[in-house]
Structures are given as structure tokens and as C-alpha cells.
PDB file of N, CA and C in Angstrom:
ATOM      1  N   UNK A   1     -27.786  59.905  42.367  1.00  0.00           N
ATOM      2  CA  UNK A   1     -26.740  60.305  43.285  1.00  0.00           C
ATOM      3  C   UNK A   1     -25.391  60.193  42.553  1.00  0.00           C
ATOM      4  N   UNK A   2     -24.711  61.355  42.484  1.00  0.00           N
ATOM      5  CA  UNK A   2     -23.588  60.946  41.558  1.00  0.00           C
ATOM      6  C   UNK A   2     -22.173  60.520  42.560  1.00  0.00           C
ATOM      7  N   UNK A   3     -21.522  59.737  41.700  1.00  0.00           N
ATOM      8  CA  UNK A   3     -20.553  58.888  42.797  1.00  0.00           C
ATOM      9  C   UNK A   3     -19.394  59.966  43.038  1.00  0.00           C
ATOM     10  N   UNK A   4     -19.088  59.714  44.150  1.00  0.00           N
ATOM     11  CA  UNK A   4     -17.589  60.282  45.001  1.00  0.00           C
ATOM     12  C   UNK A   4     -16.452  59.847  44.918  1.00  0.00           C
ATOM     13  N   UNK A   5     -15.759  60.249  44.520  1.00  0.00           N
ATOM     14  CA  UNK A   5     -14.562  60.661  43.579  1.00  0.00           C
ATOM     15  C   UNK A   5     -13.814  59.488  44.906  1.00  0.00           C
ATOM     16  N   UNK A   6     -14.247  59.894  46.341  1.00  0.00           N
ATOM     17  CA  UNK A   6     -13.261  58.940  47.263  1.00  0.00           C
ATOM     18  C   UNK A   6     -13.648  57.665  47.146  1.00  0.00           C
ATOM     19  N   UNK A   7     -15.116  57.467  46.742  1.00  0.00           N
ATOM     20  CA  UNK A   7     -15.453  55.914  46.672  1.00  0.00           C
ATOM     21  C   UNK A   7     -14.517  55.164  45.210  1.00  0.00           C
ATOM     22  N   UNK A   8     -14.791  55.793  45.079  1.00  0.00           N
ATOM     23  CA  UNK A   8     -13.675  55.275  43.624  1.00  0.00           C
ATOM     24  C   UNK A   8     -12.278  54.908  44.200  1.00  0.00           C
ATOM     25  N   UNK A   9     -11.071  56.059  44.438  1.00  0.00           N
ATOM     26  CA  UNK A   9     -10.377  55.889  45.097  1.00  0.00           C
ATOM     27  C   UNK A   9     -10.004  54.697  46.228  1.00  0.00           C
ATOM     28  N   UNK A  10     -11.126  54.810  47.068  1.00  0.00           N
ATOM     29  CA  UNK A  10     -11.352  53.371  47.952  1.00  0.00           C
ATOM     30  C   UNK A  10     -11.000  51.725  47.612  1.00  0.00           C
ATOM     31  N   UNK A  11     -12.425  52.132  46.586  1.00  0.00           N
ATOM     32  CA  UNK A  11     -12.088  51.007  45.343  1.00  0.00           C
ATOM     33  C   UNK A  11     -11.049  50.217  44.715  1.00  0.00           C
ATOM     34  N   UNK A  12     -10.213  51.531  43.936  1.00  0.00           N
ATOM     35  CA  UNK A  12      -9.078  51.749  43.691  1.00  0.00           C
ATOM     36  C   UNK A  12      -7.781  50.815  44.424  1.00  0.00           C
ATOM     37  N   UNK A  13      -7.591  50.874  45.353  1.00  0.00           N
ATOM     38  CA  UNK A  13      -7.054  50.948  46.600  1.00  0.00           C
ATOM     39  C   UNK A  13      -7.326  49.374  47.252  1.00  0.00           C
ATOM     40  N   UNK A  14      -8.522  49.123  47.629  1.00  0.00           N
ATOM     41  CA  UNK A  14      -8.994  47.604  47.942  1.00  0.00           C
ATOM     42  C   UNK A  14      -8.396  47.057  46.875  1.00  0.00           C
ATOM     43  N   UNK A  15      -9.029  47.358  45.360  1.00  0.00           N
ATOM     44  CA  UNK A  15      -8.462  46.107  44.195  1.00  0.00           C
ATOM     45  C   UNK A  15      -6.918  46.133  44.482  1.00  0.00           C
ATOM     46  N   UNK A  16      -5.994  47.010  44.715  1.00  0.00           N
ATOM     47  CA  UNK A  16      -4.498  46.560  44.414  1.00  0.00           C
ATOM     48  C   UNK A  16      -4.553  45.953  46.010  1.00  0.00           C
ATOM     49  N   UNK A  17      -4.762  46.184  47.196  1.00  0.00           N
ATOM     50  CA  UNK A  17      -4.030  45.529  48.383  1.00  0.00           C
ATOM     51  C   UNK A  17      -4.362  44.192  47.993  1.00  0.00           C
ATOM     52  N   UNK A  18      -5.904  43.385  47.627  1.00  0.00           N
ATOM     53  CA  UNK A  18      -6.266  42.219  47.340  1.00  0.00           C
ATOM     54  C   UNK A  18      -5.286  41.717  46.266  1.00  0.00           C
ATOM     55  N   UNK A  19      -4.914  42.085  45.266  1.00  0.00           N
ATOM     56  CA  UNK A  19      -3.654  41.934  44.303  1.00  0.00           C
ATOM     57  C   UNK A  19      -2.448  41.249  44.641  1.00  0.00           C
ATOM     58  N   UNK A  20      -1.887  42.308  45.703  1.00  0.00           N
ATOM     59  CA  UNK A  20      -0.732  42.246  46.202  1.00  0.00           C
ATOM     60  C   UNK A  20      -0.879  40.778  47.457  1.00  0.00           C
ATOM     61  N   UNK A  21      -2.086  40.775  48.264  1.00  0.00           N
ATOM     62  CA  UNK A  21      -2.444  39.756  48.616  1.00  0.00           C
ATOM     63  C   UNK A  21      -1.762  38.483  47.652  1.00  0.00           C
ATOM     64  N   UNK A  22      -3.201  38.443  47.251  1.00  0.00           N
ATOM     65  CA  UNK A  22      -3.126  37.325  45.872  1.00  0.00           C
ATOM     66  C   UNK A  22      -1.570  36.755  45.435  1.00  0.00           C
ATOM     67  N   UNK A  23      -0.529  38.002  45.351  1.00  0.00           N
ATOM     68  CA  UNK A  23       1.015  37.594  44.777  1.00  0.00           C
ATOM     69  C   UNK A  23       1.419  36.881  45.882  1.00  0.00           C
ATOM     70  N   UNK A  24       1.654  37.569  47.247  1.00  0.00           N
ATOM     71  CA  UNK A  24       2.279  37.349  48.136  1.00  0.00           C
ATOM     72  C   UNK A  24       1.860  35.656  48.654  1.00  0.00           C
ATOM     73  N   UNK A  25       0.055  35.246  48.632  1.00  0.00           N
ATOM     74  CA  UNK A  25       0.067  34.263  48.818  1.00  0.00           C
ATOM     75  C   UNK A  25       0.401  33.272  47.716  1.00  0.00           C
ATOM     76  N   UNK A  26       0.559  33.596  46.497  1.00  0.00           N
ATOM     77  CA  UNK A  26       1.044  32.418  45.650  1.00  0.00           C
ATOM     78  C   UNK A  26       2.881  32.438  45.299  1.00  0.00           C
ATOM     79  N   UNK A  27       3.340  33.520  45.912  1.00  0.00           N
ATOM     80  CA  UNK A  27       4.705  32.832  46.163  1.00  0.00           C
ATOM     81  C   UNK A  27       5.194  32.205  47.549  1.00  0.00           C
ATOM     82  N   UNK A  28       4.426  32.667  48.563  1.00  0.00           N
ATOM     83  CA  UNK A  28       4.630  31.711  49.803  1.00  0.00           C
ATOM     84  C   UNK A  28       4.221  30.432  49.232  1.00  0.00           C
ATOM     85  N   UNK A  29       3.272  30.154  48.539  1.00  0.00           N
ATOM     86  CA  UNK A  29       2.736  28.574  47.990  1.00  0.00           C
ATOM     87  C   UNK A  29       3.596  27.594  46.893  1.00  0.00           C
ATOM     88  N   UNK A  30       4.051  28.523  46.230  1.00  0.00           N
ATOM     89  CA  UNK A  30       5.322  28.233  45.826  1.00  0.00           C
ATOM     90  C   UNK A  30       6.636  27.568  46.522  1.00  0.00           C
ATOM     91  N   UNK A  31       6.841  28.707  47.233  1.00  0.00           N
ATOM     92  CA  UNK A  31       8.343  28.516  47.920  1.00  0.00           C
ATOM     93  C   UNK A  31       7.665  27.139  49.170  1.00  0.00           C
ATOM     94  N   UNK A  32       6.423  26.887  49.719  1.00  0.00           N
ATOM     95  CA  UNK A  32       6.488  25.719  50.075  1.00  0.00           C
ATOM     96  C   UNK A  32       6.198  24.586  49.124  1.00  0.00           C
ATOM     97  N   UNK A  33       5.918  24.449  48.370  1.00  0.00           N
ATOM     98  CA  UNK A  33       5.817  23.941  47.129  1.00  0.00           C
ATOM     99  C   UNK A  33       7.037  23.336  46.761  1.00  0.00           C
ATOM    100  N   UNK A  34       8.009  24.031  46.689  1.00  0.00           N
ATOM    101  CA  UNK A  34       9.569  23.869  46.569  1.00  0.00           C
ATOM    102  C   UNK A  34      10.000  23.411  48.090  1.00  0.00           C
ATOM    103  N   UNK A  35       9.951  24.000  48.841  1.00  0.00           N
ATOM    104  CA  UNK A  35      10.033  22.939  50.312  1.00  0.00           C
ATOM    105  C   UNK A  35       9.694  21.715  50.465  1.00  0.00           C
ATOM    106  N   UNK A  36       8.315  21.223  49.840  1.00  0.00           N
ATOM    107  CA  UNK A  36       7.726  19.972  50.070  1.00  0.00           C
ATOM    108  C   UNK A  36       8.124  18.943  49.096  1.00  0.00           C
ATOM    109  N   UNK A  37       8.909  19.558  48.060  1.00  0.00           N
ATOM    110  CA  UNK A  37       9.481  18.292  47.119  1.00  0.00           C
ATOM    111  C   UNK A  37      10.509  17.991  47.728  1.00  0.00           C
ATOM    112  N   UNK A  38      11.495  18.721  48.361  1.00  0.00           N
ATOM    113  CA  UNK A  38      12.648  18.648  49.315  1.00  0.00           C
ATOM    114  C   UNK A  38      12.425  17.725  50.540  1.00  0.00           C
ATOM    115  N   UNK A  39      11.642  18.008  51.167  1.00  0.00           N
ATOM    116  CA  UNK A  39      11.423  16.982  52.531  1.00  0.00           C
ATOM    117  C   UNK A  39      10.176  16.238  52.059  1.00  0.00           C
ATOM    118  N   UNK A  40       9.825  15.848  51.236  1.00  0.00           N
ATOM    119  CA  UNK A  40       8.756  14.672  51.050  1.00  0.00           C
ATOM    120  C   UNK A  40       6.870  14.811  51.912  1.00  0.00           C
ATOM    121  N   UNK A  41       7.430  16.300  52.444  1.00  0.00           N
ATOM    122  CA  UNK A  41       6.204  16.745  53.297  1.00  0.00           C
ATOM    123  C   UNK A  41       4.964  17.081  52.164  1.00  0.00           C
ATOM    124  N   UNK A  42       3.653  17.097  52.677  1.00  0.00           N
ATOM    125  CA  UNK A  42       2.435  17.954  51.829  1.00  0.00           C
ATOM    126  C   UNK A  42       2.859  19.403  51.904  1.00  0.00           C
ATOM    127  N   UNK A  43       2.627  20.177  50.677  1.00  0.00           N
ATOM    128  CA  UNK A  43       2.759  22.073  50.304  1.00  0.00           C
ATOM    129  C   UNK A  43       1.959  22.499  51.708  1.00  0.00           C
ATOM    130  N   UNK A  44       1.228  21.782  52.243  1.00  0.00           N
ATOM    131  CA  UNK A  44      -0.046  23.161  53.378  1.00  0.00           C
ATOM    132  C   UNK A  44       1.143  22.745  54.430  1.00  0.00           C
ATOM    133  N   UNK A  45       1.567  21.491  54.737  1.00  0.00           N
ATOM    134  CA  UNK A  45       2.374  21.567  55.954  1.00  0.00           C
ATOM    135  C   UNK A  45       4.030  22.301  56.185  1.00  0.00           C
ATOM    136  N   UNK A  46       4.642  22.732  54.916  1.00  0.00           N
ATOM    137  CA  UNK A  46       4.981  23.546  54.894  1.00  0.00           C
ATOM    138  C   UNK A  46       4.932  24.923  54.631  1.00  0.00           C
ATOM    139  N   UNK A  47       3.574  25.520  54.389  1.00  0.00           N
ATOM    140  CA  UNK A  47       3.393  26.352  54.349  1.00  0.00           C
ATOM    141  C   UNK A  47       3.857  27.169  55.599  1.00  0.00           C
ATOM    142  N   UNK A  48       4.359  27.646  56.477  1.00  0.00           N
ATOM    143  CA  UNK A  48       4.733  27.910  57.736  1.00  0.00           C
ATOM    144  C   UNK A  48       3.958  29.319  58.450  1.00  0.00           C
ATOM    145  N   UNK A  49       3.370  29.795  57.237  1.00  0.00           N
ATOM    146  CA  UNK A  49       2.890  31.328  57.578  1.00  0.00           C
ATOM    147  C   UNK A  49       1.741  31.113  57.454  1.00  0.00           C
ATOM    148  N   UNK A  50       0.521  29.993  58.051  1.00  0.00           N
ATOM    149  CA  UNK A  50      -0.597  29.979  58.068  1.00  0.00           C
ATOM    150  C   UNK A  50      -1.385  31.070  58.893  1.00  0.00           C
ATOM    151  N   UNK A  51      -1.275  30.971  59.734  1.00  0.00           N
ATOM    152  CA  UNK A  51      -1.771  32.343  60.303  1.00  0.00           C
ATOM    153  C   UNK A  51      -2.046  33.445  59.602  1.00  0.00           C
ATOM    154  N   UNK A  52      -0.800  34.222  59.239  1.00  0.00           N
ATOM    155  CA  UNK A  52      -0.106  35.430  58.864  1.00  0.00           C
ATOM    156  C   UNK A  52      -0.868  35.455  57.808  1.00  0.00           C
ATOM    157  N   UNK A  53      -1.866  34.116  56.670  1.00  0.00           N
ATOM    158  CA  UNK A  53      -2.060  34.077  55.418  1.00  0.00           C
ATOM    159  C   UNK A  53      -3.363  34.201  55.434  1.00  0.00           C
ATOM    160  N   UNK A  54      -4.632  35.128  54.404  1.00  0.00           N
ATOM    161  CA  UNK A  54      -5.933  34.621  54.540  1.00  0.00           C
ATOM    162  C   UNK A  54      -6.119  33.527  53.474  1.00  0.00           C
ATOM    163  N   UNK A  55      -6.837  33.219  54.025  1.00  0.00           N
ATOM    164  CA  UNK A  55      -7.505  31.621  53.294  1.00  0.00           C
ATOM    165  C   UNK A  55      -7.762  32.382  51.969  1.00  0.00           C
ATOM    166  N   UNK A  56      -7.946  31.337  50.605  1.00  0.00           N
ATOM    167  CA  UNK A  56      -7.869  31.827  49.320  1.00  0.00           C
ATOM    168  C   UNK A  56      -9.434  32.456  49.386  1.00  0.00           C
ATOM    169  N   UNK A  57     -10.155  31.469  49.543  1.00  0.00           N
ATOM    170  CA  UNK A  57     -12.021  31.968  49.693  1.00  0.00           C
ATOM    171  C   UNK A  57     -11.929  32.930  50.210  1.00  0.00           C
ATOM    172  N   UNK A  58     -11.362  33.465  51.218  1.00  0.00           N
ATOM    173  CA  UNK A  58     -11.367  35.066  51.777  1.00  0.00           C
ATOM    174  C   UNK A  58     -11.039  36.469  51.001  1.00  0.00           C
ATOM    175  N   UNK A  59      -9.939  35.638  50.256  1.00  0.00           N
ATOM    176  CA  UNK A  59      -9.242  36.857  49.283  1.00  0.00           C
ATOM    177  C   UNK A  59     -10.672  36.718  47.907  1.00  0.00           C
ATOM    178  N   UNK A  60     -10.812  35.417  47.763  1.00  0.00           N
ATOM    179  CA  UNK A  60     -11.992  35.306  46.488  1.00  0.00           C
ATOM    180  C   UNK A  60     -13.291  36.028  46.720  1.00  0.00           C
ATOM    181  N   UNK A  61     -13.466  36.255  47.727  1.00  0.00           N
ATOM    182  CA  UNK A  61     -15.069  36.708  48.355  1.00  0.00           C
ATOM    183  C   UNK A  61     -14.762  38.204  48.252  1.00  0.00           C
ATOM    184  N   UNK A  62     -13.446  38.937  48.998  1.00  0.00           N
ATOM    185  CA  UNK A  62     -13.321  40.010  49.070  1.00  0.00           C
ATOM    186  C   UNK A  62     -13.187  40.892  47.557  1.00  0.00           C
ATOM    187  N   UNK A  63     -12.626  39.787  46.812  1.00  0.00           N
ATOM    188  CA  UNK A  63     -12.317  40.222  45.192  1.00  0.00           C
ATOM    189  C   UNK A  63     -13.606  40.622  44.522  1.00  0.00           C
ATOM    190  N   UNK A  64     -14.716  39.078  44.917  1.00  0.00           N
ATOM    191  CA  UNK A  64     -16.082  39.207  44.208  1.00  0.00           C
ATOM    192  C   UNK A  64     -16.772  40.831  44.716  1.00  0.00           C
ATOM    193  N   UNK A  65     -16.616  41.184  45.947  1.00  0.00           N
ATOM    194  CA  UNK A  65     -17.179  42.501  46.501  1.00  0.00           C
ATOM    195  C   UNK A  65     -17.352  43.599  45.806  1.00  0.00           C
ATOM    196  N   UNK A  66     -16.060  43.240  45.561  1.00  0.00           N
ATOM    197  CA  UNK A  66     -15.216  44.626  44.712  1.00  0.00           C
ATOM    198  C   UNK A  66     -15.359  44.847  43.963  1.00  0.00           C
ATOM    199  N   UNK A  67     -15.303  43.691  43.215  1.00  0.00           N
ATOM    200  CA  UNK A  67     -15.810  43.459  41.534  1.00  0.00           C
ATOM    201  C   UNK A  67     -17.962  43.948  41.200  1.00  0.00           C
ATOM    202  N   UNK A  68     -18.403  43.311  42.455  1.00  0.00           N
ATOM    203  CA  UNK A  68     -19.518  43.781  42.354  1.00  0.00           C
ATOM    204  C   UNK A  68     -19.975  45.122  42.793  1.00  0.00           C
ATOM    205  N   UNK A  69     -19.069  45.512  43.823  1.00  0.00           N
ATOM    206  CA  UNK A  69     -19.643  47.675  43.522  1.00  0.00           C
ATOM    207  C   UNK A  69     -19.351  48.111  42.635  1.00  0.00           C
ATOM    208  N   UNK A  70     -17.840  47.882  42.202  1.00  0.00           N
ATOM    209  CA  UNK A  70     -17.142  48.466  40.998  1.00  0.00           C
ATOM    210  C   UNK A  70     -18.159  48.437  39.945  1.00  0.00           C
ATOM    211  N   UNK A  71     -18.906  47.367  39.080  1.00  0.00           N
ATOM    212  CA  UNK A  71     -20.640  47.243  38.579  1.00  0.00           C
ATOM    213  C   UNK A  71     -21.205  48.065  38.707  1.00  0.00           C
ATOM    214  N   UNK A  72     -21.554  48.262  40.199  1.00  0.00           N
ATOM    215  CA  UNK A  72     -22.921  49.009  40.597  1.00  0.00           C
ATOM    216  C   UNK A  72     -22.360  50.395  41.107  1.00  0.00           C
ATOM    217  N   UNK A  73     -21.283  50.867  40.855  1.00  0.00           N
ATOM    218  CA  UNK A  73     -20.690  52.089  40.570  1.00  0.00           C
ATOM    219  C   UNK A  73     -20.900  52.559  39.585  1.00  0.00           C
ATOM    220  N   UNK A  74     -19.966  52.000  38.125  1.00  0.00           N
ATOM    221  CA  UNK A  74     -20.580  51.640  36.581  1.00  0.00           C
ATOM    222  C   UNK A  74     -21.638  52.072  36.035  1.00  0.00           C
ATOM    223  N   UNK A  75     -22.391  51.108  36.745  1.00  0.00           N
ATOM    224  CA  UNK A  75     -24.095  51.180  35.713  1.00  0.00           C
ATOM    225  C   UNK A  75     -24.905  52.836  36.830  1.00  0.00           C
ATOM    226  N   UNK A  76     -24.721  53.369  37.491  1.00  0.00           N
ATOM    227  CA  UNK A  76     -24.829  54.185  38.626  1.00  0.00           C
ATOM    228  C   UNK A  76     -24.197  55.650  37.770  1.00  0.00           C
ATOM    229  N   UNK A  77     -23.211  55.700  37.180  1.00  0.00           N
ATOM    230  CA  UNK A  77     -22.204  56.305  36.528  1.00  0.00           C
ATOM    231  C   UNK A  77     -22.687  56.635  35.100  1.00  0.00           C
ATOM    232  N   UNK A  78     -23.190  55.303  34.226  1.00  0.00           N
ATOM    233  CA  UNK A  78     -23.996  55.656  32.936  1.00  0.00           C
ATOM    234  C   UNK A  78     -25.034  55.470  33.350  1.00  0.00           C
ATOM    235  N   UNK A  79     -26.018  55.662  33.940  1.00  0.00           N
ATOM    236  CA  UNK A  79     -27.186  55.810  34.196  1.00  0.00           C
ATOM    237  C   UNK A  79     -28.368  54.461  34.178  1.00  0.00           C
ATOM    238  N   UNK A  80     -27.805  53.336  34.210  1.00  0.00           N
ATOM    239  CA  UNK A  80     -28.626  52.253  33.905  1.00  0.00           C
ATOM    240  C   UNK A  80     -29.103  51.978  35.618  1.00  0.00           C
ATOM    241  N   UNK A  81     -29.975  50.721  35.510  1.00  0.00           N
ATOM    242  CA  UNK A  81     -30.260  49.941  36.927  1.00  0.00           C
ATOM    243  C   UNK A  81     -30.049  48.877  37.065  1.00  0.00           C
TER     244      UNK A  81
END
């Protein structure tokens, strides 16, 4: 079955939003990071955008996904199994 030009694209597309993820949560972790040396608090309790944030394992699981079609796109692509 030869692959679709949109699955790629898709692909494409998941890897940078997870990316941009990834930045966005390690400068919020930061900037509480820098909060919590200031008020003597722990980094998670100032973190303030817990909600708003996915958990790192979420972004790690969604990464591994990706990383594993992107593979089985690959080997699908040169012809292996």
C-alpha cells in the first residue's frame, strides 16, 4: 500500500505542535522555577498554569507515537517489515 502524501503531512504537523508543546512547557517551568527561588515556594506550586499544561508523560507518549508510525511509514516506504 503506498503511503499518502496527507499521512505524512499529518505526521508532519503532530511532530511540530508536540515541539512547540514541549518549548512552551519548559519555559512556563522555568519562569516558575525563577518564581520559586523568589518566594521560597516548590517550582510545581508555582507553576500556575496546571491545567492549561499536559503532563510531561503525555507529551512523551504522544512523541513515542509519532516517532513509531513515522518507522512504520519508513520501513512501509523502502519496502522492509
Amino acid at each position: 500500500m503506498p503511503i499518502k502524501l496527507d499521512v505524512i503531512k499529518f505526521l508532519l504537523i503532530e511532530i511540530e505542535e508536540e515541539q512547540k508543546l514541549w518549548e512552551e512547557f519548559n519555559q512556563a517551568k522555568e519562569t516558575a522555577r525563577a518564581s520559586a527561588s523568589l518566594t521560597g515556594k516548590s517550582w510545581w506550586s508555582c507553576f500556575t498554569w496546571t491545567k492549561r499544561w499536559p503532563r510531561k508523560a503525555s507529551i512523551k507518549a504522544n512523541l513515542l507515537k509519532i516517532r513509531k508510525l513515522t518507522l512504520a511509514i519508513s520501513k512501509e516506504a523502502v519496502g522492509h517489515d
